[in-house]
PDB file of N, CA and C in Angstrom:
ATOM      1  N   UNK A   1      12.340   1.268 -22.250  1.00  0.00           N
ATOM      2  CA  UNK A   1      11.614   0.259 -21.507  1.00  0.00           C
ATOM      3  C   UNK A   1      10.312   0.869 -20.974  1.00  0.00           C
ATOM      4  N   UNK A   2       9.159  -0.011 -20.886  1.00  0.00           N
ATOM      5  CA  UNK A   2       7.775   0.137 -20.344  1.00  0.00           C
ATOM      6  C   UNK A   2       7.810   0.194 -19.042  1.00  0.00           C
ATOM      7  N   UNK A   3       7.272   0.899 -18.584  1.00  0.00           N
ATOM      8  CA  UNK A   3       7.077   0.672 -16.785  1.00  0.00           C
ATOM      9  C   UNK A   3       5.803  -0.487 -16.463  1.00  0.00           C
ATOM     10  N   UNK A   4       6.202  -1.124 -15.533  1.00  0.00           N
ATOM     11  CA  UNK A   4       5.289  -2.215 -15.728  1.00  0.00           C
ATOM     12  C   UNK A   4       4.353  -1.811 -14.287  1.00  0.00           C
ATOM     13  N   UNK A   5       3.397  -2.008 -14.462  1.00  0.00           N
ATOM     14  CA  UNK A   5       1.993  -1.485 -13.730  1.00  0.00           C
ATOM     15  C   UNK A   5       1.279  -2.945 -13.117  1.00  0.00           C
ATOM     16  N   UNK A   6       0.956  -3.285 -11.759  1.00  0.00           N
ATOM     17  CA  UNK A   6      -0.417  -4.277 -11.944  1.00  0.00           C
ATOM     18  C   UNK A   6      -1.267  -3.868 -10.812  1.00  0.00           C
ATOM     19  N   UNK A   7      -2.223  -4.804 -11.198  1.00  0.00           N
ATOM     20  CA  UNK A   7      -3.706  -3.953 -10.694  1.00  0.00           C
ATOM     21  C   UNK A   7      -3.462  -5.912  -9.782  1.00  0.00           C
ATOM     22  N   UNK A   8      -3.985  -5.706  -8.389  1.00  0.00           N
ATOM     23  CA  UNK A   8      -3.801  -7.157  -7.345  1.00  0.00           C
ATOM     24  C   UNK A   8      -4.793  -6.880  -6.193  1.00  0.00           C
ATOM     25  N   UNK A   9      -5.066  -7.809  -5.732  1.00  0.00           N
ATOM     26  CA  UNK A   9      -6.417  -8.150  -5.040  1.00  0.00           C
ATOM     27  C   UNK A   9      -5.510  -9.107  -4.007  1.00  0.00           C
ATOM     28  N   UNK A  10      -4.114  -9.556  -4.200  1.00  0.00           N
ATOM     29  CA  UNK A  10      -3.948 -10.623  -4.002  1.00  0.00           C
ATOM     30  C   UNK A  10      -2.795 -10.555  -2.606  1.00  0.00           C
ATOM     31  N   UNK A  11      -3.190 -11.459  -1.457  1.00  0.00           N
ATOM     32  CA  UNK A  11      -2.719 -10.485   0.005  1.00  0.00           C
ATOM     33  C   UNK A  11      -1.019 -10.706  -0.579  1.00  0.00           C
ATOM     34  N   UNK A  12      -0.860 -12.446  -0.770  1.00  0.00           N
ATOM     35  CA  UNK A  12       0.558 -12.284  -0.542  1.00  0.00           C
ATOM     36  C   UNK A  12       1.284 -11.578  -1.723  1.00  0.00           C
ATOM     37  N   UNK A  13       0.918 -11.119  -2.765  1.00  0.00           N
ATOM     38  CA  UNK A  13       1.721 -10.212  -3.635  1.00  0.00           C
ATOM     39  C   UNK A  13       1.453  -8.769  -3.074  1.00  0.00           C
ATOM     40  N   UNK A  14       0.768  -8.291  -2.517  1.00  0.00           N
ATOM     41  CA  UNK A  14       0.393  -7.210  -1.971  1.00  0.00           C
ATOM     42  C   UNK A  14       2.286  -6.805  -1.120  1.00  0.00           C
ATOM     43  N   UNK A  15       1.893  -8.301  -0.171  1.00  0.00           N
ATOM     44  CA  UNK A  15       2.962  -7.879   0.999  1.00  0.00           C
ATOM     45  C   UNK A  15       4.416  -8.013   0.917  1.00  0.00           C
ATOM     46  N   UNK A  16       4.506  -9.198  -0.482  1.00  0.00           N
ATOM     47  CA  UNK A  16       5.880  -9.112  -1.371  1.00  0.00           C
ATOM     48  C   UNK A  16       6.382  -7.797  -1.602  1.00  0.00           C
ATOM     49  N   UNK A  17       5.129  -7.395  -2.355  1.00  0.00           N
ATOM     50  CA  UNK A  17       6.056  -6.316  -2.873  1.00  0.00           C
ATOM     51  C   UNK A  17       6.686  -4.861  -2.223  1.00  0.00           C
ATOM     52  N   UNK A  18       5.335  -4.707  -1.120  1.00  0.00           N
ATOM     53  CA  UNK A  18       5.852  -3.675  -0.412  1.00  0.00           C
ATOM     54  C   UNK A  18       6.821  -4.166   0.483  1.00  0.00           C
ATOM     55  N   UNK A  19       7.324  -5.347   1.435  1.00  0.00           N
ATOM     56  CA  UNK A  19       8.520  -5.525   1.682  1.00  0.00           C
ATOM     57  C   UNK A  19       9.292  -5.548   0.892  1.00  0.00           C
ATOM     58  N   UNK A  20       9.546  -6.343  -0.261  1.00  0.00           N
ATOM     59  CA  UNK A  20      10.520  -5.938  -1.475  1.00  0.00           C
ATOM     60  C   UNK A  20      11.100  -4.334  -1.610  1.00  0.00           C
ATOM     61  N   UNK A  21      10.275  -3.638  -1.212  1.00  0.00           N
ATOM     62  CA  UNK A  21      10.826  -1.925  -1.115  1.00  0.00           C
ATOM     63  C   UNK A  21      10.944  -1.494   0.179  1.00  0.00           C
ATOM     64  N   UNK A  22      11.269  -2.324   1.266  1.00  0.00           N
ATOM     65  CA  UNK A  22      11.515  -1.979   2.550  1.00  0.00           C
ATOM     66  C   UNK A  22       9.939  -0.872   3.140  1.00  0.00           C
ATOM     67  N   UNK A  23       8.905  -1.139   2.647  1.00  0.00           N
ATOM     68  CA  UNK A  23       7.904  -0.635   3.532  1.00  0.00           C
ATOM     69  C   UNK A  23       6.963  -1.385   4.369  1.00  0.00           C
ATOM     70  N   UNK A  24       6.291  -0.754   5.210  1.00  0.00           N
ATOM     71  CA  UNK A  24       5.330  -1.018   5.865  1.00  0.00           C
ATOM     72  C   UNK A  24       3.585  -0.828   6.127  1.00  0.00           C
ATOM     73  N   UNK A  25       2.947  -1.419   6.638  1.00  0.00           N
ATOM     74  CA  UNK A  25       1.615  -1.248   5.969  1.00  0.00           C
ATOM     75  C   UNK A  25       1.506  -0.495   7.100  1.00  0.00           C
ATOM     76  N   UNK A  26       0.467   1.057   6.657  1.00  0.00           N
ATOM     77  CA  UNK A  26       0.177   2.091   7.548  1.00  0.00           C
ATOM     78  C   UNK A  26      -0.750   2.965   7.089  1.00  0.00           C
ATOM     79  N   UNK A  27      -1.708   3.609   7.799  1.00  0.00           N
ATOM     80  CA  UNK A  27      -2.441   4.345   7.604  1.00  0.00           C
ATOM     81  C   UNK A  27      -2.363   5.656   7.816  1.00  0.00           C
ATOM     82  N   UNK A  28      -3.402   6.838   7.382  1.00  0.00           N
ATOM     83  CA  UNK A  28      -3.134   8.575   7.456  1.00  0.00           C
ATOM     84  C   UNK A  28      -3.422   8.733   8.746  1.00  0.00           C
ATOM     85  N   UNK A  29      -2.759   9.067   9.393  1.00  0.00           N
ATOM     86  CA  UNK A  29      -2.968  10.081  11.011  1.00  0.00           C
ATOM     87  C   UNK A  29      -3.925  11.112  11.147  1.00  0.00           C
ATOM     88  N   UNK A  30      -5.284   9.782  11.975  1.00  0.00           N
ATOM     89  CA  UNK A  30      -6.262  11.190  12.394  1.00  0.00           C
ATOM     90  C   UNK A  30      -7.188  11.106  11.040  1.00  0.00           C
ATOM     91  N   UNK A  31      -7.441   9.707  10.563  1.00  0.00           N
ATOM     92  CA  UNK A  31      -8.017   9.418   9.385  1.00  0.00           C
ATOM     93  C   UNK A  31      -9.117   7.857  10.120  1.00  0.00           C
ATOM     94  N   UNK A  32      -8.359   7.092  11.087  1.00  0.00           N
ATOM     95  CA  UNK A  32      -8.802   6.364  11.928  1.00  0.00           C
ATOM     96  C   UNK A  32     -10.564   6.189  11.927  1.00  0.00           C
ATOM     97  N   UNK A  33     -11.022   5.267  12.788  1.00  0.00           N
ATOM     98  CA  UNK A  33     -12.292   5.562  13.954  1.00  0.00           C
ATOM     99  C   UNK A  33     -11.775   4.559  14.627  1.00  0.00           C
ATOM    100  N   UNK A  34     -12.937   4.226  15.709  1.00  0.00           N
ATOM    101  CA  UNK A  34     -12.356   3.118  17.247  1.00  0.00           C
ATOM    102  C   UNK A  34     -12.353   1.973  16.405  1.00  0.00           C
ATOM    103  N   UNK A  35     -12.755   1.097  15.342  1.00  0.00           N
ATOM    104  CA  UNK A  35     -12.494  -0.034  15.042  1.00  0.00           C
ATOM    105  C   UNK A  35     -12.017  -0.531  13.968  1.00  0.00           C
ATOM    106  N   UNK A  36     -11.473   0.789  13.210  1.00  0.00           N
ATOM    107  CA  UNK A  36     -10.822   0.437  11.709  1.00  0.00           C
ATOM    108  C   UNK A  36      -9.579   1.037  11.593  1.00  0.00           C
ATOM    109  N   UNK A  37      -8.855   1.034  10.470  1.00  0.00           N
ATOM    110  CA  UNK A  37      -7.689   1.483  10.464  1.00  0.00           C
ATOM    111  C   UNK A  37      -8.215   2.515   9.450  1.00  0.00           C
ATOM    112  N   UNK A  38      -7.147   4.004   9.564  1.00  0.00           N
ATOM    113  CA  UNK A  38      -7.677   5.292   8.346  1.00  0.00           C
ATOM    114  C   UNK A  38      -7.448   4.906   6.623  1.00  0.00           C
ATOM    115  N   UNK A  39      -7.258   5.782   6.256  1.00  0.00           N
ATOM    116  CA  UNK A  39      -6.961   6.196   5.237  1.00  0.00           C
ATOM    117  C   UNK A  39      -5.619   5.147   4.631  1.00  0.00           C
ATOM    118  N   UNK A  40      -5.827   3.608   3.858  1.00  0.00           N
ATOM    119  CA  UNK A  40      -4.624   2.954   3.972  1.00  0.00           C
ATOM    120  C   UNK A  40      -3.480   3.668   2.569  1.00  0.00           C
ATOM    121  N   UNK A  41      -2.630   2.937   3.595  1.00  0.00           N
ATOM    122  CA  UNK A  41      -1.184   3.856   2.969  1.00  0.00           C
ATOM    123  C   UNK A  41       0.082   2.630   3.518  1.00  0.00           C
ATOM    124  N   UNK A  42       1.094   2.849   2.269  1.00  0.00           N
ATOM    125  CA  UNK A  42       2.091   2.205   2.838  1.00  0.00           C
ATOM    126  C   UNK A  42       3.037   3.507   2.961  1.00  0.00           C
ATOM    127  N   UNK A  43       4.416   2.829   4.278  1.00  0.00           N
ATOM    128  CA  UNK A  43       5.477   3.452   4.401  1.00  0.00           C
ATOM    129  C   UNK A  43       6.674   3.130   3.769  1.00  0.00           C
ATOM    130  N   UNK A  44       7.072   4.153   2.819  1.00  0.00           N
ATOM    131  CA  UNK A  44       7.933   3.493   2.234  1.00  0.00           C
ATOM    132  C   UNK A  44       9.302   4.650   2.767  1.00  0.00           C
ATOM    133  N   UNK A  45      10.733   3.819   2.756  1.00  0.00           N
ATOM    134  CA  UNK A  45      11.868   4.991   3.513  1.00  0.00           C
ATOM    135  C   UNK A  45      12.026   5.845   1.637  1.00  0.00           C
ATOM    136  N   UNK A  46      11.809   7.430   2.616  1.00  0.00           N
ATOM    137  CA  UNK A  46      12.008   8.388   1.889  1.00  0.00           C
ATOM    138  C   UNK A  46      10.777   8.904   1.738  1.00  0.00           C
ATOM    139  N   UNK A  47       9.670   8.427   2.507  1.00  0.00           N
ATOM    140  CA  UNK A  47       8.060   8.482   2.392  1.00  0.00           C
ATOM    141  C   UNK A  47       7.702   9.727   3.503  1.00  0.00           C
ATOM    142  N   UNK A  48       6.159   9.575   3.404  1.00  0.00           N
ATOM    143  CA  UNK A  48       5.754  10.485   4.093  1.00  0.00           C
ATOM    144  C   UNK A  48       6.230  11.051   5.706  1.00  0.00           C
ATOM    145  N   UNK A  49       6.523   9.468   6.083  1.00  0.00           N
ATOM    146  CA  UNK A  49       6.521   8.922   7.349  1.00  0.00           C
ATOM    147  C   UNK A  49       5.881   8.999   8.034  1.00  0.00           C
ATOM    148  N   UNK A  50       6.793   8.815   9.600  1.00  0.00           N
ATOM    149  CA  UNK A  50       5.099   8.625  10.809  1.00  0.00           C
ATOM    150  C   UNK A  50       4.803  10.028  11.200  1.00  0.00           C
ATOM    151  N   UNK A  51       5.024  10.962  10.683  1.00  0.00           N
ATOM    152  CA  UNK A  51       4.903  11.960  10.816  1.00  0.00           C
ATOM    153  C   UNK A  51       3.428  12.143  10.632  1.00  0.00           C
ATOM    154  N   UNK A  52       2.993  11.791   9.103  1.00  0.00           N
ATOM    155  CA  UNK A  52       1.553  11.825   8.941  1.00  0.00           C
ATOM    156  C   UNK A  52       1.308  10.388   8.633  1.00  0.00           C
ATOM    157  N   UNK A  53       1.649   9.462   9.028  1.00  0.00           N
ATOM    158  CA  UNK A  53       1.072   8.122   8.851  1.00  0.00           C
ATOM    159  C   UNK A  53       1.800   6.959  10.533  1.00  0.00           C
ATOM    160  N   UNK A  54       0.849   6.485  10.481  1.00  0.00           N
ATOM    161  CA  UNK A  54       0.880   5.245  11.173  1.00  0.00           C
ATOM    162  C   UNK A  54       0.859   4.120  11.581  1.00  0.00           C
ATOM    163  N   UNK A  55       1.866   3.661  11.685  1.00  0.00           N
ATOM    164  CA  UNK A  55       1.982   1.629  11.235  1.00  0.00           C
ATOM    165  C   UNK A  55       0.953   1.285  11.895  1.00  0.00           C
ATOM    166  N   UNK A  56       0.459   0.121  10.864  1.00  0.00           N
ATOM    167  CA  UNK A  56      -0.563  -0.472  11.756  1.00  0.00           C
ATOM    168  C   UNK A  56       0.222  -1.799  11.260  1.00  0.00           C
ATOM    169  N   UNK A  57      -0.744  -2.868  11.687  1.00  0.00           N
ATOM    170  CA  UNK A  57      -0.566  -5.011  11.234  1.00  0.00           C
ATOM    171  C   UNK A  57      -0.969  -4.476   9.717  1.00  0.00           C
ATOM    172  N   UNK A  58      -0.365  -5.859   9.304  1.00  0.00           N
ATOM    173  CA  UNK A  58      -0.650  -6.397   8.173  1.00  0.00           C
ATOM    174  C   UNK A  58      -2.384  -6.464   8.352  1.00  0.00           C
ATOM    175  N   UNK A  59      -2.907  -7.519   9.102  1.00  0.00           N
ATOM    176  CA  UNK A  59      -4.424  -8.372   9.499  1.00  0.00           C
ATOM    177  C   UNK A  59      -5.018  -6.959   9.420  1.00  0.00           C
ATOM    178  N   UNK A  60      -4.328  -5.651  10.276  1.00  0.00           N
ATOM    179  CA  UNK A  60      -6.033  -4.467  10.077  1.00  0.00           C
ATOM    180  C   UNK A  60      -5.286  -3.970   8.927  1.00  0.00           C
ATOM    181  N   UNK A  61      -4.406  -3.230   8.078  1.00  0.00           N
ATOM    182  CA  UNK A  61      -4.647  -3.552   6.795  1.00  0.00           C
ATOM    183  C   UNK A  61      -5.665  -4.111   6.087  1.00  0.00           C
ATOM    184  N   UNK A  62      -5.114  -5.469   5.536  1.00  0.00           N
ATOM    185  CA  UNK A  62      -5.674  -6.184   5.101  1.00  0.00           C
ATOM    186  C   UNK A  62      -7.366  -6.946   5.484  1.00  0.00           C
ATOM    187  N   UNK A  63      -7.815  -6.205   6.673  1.00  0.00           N
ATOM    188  CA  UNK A  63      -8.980  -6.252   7.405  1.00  0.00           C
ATOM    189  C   UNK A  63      -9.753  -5.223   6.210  1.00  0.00           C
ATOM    190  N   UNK A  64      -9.162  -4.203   6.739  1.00  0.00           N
ATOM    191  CA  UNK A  64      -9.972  -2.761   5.611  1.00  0.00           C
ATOM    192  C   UNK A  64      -9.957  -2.858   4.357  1.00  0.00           C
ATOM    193  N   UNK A  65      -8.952  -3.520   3.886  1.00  0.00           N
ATOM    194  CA  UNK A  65      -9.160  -3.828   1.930  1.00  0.00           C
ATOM    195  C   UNK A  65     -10.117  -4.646   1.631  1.00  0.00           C
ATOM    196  N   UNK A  66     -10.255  -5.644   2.452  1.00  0.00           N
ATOM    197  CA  UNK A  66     -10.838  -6.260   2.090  1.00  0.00           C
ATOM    198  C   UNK A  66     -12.838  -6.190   2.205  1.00  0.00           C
ATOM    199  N   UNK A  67     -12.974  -5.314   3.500  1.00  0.00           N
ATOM    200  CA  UNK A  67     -14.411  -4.790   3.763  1.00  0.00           C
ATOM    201  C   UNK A  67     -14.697  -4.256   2.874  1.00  0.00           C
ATOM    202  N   UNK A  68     -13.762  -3.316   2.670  1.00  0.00           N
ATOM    203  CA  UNK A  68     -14.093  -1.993   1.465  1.00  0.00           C
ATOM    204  C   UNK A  68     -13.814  -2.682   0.122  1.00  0.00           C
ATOM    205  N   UNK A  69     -13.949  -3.600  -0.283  1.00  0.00           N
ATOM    206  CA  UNK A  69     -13.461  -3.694  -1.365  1.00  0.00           C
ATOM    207  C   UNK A  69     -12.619  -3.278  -2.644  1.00  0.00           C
ATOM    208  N   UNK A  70     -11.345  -3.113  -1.814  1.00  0.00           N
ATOM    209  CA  UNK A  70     -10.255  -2.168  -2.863  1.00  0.00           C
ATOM    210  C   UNK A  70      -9.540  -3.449  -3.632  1.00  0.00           C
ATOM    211  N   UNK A  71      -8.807  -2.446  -4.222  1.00  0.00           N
ATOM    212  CA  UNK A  71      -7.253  -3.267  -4.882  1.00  0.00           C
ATOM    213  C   UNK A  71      -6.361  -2.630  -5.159  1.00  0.00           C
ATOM    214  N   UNK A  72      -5.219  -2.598  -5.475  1.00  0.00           N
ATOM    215  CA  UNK A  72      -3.964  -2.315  -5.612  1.00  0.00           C
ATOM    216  C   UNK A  72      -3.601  -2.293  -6.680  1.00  0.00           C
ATOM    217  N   UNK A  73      -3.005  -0.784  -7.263  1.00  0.00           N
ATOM    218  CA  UNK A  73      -2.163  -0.490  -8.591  1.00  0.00           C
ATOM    219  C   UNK A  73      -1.068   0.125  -7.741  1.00  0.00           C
ATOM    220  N   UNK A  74      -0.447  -1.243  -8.220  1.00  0.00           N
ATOM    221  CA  UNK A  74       1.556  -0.769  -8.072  1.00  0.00           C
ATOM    222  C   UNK A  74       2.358  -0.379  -9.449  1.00  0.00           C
ATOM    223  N   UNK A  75       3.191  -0.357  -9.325  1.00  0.00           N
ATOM    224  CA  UNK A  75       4.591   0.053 -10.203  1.00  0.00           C
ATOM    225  C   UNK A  75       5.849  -0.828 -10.082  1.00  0.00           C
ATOM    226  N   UNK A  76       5.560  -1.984 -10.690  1.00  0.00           N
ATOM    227  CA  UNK A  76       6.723  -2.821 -10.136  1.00  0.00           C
ATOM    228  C   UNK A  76       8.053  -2.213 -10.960  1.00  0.00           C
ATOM    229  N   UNK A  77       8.093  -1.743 -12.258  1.00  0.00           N
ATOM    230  CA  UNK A  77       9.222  -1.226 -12.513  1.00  0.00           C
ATOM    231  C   UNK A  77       8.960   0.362 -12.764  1.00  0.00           C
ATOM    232  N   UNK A  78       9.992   0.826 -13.080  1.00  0.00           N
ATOM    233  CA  UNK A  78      10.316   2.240 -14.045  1.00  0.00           C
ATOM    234  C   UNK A  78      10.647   2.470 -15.035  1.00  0.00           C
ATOM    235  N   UNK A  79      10.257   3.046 -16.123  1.00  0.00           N
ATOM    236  CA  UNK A  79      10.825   2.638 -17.441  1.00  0.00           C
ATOM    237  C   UNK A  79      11.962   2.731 -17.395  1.00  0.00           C
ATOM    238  N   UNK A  80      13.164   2.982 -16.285  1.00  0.00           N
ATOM    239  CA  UNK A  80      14.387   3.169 -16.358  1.00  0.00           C
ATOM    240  C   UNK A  80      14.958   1.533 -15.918  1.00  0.00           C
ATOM    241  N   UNK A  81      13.920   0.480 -15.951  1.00  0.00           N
ATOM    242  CA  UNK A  81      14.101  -0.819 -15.535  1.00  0.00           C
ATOM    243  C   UNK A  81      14.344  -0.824 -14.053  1.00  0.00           C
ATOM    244  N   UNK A  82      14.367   0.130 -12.730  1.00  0.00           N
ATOM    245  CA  UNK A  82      14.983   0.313 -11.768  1.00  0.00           C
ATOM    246  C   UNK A  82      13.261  -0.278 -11.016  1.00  0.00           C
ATOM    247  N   UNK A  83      13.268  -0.748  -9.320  1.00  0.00           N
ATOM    248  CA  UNK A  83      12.107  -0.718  -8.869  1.00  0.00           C
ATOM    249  C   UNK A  83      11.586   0.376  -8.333  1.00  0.00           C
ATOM    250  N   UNK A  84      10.019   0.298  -8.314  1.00  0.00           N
ATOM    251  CA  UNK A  84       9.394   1.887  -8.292  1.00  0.00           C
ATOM    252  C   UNK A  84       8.390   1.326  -6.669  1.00  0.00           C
ATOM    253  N   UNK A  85       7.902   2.600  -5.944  1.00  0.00           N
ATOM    254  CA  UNK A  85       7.252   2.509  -4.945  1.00  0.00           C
ATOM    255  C   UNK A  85       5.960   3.096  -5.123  1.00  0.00           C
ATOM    256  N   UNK A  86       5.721   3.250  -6.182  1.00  0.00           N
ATOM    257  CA  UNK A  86       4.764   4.032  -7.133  1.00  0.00           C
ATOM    258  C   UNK A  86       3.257   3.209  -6.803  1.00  0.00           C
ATOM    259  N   UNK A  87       2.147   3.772  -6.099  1.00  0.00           N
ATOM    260  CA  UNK A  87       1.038   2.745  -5.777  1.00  0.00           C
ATOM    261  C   UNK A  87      -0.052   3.590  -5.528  1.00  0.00           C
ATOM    262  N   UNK A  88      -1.396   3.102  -6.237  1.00  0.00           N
ATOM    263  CA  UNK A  88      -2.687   3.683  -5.567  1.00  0.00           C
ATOM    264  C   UNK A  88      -3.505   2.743  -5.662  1.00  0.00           C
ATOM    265  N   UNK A  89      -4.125   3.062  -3.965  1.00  0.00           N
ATOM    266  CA  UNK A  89      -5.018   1.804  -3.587  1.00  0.00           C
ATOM    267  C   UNK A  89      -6.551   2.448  -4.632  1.00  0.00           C
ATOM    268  N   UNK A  90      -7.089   1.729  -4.498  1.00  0.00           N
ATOM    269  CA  UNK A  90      -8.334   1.670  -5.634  1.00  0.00           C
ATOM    270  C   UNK A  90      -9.868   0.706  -5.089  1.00  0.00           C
ATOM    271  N   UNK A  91     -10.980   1.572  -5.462  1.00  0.00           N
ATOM    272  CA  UNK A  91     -11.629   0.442  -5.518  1.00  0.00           C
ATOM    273  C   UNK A  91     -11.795  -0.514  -6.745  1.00  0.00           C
ATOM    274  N   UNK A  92     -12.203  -1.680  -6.647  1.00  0.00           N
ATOM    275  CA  UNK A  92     -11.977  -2.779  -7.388  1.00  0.00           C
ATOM    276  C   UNK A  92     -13.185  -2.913  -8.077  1.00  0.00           C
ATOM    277  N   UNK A  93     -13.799  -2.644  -9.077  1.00  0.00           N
ATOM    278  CA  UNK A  93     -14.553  -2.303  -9.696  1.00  0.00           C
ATOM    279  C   UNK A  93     -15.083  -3.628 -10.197  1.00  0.00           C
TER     280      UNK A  93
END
């Protein structure tokens, strides 16, 4: 089996899917400034944690993707057919 890959711009598949894997939307610790959120990152369990990352909202999330103009390459499967947490944010070219 193929691992299936998509490239999304799109908020509510964004937030499907990372709840679908029990994570949360969060940024790198100490990556910040006073009015944005850092370095975005999700938390996923078995992840970095808050160790070096920090929950933020969905809204500043999705505040910063959208200024910066990124998008999202996930991993919805594994070629082992199993679900993957597999993701890099991107700019959107």
């Amino acid at each position: 089996m193929t691992p299936e890959t998509r490239t999304t711009k799109d908020h509510d598949e964004i937030r499907q899917w990372v709840e679908s894997n029990d994570g949360v939307p969060a940024s790198v610790r100490g990556t910040e400034d006073s009015d944005a959120a850092g370095v975005l990152r999700f938390d996923f369990p078995g992840g970095a944690g808050e160790d070096e990352l920090e929950h933020i909202t969905w809204d500043s999330w999705f505040d910063k993707f959208d200024k910066e103009g990124l998008a999202l390459v996930y991993q919805k499967t594994r070629a082992d057919g199993g679900g993957s947490t597999f993701f890099k944010v991107v700019a959107d070219d």
